[in-house]
Protein backbone atom coordinates (compact mmCIF):
# COMPACT_ATOMS: atom_id res chain seq x y z
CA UNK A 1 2.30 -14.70 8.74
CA UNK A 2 -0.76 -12.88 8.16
CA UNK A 3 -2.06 -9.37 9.68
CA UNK A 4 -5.29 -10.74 10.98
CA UNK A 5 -5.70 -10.98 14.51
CA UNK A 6 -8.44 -12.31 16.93
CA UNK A 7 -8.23 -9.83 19.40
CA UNK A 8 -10.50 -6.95 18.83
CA UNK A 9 -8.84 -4.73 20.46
CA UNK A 10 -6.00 -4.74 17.61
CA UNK A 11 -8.12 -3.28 15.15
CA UNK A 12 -9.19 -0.14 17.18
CA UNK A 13 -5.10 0.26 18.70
CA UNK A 14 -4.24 -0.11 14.79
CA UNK A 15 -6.68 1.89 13.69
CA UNK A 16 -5.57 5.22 15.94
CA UNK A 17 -1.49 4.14 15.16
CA UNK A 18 -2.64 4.48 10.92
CA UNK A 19 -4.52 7.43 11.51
CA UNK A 20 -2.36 9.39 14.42
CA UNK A 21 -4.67 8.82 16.98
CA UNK A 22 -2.89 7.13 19.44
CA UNK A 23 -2.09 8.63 22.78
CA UNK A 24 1.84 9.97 22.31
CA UNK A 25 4.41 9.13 25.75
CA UNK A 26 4.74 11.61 27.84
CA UNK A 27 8.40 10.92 28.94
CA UNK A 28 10.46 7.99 28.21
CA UNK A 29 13.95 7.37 27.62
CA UNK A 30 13.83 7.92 24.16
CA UNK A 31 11.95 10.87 23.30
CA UNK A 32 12.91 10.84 19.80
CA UNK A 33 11.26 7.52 19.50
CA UNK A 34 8.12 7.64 16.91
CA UNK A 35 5.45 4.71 15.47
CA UNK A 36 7.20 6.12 12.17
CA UNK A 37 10.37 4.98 12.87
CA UNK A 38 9.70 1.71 14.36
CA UNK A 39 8.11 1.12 11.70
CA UNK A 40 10.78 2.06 8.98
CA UNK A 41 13.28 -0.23 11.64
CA UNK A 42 10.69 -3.20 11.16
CA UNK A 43 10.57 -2.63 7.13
CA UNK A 44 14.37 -2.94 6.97
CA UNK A 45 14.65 -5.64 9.11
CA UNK A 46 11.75 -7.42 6.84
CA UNK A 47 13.28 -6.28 3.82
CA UNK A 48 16.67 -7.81 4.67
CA UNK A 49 16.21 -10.90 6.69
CA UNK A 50 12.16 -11.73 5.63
CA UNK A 51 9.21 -11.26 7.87
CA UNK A 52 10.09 -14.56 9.82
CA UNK A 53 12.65 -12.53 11.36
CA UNK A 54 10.44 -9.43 12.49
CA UNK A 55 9.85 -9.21 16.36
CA UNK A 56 9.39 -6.47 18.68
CA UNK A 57 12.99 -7.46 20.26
CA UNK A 58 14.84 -7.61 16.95
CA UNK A 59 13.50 -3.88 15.77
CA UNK A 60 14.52 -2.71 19.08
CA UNK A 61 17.92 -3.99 18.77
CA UNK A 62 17.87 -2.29 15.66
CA UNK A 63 17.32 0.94 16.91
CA UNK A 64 19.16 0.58 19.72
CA UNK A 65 16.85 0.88 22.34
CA UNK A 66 15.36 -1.52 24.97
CA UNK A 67 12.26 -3.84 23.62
CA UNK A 68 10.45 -2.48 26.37
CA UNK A 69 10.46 1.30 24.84
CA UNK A 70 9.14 -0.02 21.81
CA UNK A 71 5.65 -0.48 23.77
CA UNK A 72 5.44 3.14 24.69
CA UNK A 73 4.84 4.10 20.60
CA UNK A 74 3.32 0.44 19.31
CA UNK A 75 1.46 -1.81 21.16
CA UNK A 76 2.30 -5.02 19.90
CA UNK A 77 3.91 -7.27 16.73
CA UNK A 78 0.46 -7.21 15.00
CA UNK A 79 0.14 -3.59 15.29
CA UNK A 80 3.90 -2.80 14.06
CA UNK A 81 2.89 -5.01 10.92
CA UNK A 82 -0.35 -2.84 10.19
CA UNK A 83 2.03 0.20 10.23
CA UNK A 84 4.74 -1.37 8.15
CA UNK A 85 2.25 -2.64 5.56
CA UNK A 86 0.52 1.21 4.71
CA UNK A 87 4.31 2.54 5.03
CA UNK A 88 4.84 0.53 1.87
CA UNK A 89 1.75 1.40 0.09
CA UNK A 90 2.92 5.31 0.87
CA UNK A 91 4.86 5.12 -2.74
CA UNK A 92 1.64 5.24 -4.59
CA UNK A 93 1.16 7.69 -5.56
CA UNK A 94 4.22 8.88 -6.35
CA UNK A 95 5.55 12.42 -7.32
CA UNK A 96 6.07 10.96 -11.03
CA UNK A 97 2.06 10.21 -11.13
CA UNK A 98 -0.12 11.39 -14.60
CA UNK A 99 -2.75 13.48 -13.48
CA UNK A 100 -5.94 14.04 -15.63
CA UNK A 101 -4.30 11.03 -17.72
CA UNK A 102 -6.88 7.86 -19.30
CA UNK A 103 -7.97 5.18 -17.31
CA UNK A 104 -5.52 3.18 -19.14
CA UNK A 105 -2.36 5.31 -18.06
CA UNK A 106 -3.77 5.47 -14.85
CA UNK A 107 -3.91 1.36 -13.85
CA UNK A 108 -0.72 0.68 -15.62
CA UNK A 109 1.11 3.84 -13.40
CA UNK A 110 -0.33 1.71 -10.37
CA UNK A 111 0.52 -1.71 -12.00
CA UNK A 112 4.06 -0.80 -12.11
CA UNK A 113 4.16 0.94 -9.24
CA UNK A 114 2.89 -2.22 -6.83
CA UNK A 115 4.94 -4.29 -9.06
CA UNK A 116 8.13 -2.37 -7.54
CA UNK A 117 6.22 -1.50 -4.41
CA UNK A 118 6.49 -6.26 -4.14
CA UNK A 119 9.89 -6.70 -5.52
CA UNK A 120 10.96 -4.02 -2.93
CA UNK A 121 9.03 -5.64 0.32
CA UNK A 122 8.77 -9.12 -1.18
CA UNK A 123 7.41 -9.93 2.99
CA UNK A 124 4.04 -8.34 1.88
CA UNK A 125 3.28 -11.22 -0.04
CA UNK A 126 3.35 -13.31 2.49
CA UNK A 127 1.01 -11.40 4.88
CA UNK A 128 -3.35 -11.60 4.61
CA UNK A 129 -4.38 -8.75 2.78
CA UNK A 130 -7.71 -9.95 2.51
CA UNK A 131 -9.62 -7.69 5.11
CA UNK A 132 -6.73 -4.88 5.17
CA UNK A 133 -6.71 -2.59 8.14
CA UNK A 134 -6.63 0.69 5.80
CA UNK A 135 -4.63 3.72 6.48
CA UNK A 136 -3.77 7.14 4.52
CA UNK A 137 -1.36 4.76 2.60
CA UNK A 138 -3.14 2.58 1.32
CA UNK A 139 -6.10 4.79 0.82
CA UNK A 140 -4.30 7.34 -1.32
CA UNK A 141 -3.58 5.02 -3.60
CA UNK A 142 -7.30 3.15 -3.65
CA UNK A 143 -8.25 6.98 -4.55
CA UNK A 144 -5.64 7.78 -7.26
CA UNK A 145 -6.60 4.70 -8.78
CA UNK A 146 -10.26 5.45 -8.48
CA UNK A 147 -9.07 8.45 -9.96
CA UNK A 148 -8.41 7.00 -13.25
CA UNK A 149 -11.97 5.58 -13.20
CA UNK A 150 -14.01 8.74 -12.47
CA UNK A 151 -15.25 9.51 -16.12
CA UNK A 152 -16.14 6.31 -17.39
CA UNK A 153 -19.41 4.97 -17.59
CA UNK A 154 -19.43 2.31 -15.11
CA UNK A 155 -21.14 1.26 -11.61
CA UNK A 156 -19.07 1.38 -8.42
CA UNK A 157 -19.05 -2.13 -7.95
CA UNK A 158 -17.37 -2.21 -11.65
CA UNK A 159 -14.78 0.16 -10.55
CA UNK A 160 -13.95 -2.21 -7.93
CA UNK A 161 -13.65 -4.97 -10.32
CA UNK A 162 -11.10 -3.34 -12.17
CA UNK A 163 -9.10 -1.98 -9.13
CA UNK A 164 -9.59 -5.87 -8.15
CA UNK A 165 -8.64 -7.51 -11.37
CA UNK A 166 -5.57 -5.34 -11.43
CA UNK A 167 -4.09 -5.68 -7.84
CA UNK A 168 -4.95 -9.82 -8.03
CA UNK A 169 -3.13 -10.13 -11.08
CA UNK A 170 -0.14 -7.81 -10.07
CA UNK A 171 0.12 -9.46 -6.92
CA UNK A 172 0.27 -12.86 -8.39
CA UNK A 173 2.99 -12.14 -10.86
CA UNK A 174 5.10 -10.44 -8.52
CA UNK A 175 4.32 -13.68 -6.08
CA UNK A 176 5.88 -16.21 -8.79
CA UNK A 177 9.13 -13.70 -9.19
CA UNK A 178 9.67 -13.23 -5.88
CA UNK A 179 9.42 -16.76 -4.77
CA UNK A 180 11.41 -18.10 -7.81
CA UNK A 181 14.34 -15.51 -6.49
CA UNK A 182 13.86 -17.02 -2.90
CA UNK A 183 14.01 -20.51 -3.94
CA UNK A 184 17.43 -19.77 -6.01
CA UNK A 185 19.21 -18.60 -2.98
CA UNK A 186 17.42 -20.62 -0.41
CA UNK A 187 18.47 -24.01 -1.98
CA UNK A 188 21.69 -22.66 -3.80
CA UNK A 189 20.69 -23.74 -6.96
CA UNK A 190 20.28 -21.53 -9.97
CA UNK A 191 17.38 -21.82 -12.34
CA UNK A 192 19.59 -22.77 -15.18
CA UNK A 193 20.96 -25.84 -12.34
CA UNK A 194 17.06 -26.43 -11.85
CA UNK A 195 15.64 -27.02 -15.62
CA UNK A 196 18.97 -28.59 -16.12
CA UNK A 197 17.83 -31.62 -13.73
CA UNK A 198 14.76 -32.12 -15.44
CA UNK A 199 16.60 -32.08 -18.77
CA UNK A 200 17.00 -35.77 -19.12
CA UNK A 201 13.23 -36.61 -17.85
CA UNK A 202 11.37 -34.45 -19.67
CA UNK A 203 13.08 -35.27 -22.79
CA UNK A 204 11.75 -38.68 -22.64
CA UNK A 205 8.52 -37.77 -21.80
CA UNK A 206 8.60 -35.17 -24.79
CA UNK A 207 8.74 -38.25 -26.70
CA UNK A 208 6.85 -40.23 -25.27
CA UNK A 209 4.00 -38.84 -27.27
CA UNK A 210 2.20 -38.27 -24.08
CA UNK A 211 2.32 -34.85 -24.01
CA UNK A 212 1.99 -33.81 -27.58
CA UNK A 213 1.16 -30.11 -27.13
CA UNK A 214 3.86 -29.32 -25.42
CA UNK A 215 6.43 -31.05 -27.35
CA UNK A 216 5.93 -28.88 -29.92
CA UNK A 217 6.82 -26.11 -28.38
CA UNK A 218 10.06 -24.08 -29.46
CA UNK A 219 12.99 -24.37 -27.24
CA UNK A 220 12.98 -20.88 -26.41
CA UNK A 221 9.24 -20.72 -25.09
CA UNK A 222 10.25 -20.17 -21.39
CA UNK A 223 13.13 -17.99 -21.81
CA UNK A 224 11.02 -14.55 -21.49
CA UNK A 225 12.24 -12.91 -18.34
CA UNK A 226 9.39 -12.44 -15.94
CA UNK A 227 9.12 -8.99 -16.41
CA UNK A 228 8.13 -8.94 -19.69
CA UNK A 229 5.80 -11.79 -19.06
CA UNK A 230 4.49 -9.27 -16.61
CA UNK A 231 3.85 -6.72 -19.21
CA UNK A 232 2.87 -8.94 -21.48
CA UNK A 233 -0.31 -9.80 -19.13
CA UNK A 234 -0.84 -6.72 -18.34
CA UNK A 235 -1.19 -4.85 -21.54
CA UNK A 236 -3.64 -8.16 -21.90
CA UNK A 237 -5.59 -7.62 -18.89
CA UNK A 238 -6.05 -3.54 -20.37
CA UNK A 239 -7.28 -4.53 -23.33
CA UNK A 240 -9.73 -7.03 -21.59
CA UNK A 241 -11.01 -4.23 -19.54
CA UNK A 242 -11.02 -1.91 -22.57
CA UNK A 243 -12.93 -4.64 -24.71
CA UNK A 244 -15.91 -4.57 -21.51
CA UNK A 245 -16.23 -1.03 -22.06
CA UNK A 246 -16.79 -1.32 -25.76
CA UNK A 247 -19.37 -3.78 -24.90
CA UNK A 248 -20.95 -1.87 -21.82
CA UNK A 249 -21.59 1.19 -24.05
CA UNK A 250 -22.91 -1.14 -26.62
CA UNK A 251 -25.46 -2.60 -24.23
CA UNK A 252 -23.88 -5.96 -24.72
CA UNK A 253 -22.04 -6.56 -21.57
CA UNK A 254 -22.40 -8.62 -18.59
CA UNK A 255 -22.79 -6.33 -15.74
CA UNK A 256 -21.50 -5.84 -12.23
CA UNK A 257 -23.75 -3.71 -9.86
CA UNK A 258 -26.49 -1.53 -10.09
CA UNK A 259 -26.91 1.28 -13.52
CA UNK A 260 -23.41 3.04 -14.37
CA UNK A 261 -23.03 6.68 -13.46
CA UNK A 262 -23.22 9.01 -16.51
């Protein structure tokens, strides 16, 4: 499922829901009905049963309302999903965020914090945030992050390759755990049942001599939670970032964009 949508009136109904320009119901039969809590019925329903699950109908029997009243505050499926989407990205930033901290502190606050922000709506990842319909939620946290960026000596375009670099590689990660989770209690077997199976193919092929690289690795090699393989990559990915601006005030890196701002 994906939050794109052909009709082009979606984006300009979506666009005043995000924002709070929609026109508000005059009378109904639920007055206490509000986009807001639609959408935090559509999260939970998401959250618990997956996003296969979401429909107008099933948030309104979550409520407890008709499906009908739903259409007074949100237009449509596509539009509930914009809402739902920058309702997630609210948590960033946080109350707990470093102000006036390094670049450094800054990207891994929001590394962790989308980390959570996936593990807690795992449906996200399975929605098109390629061309994202952008809201305060969302935006606050593209500006905190920017944030973190404002005194180094980089172009914009380079700023956006770091904000980039970060969310790609978060996202992925988070993608892997979440579906490895899925696939445990979707086909009732464990991952310990799983690698078990292979056990008695991939022995022989170990010796086989086939595959001589990865026979020699030791038999604890894969038995790093994903977490820390998380933090693992992403105190690498810092330390990439950190080596290109070494290099960039050196002169000797490649560069993104037009001259940095100084």
């Amino acid at each position: 499922m994906t939050s794109e949508n052909s009709d082009r009136g979606y984006l300009k109904r979506s666009l005043d829901l995000l924002w709070g320009q929609g026109e508000r119901p005059s009378r109904g039969p639920k007055p206490g009905l509000t986009p807001e809590r639609i959408a935090a019925a559509g999260t939970a329903v998401a959250d618990a049963e997956g996003i296969d699950a979401l429909s107008m109908r099933r948030v309104a029997a979550e409520l407890g309302v008709g499906t009908m009243s739903l259409y007074r505050y949100v237009p449509g499926k596509a539009e509930l999903l914009e809402l739902m989407i920058d309702r997630a990205y609210r948590t960033m930033p946080g109350d707990d965020a470093p102000r006036d901290a390094d670049w450094r502190t800054v990207l891994r606050y929001v590394a962790h914090g989308n980390w959570r922000m996936y593990l807690a709506h795992p449906w996200l990842l399975q929605t098109s945030l390629a061309r994202p319909v952008l809201g305060p939620g969302a935006m606050a946290g593209f500006d905190y992050a920017l944030s973190g960026l404002a005194g180094l000596a980089v172009t914009d375009q380079e700023r956006l390759g770091f904000i980039a670099a970060l969310d790609g590689y978060v996202a992925g990660c988070a993608r892997t755990h979440v579906h490895a989770a899925l696939a445990a209690r979707q086909t009732g077997i464990s991952d310990e049942e799983f690698w078990t199976a292979h056990r008695p193919l991939l022995e022989k092929a170990m010796l086989s001599g086939a595959y001589p690289h990865a026979a020699a690795l030791s038999e604890d090699t894969f038995a790093v939670p994903g977490e820390r393989l998380f933090e693992f990559g992403l105190e690498r990915l810092l330390d990439g970032l950190e080596a290109f601006l070494a290099a960039a005030g050196g002169g000797t890196a490649e560069r993104l964009g037009g001259e940095p701002d100084r």
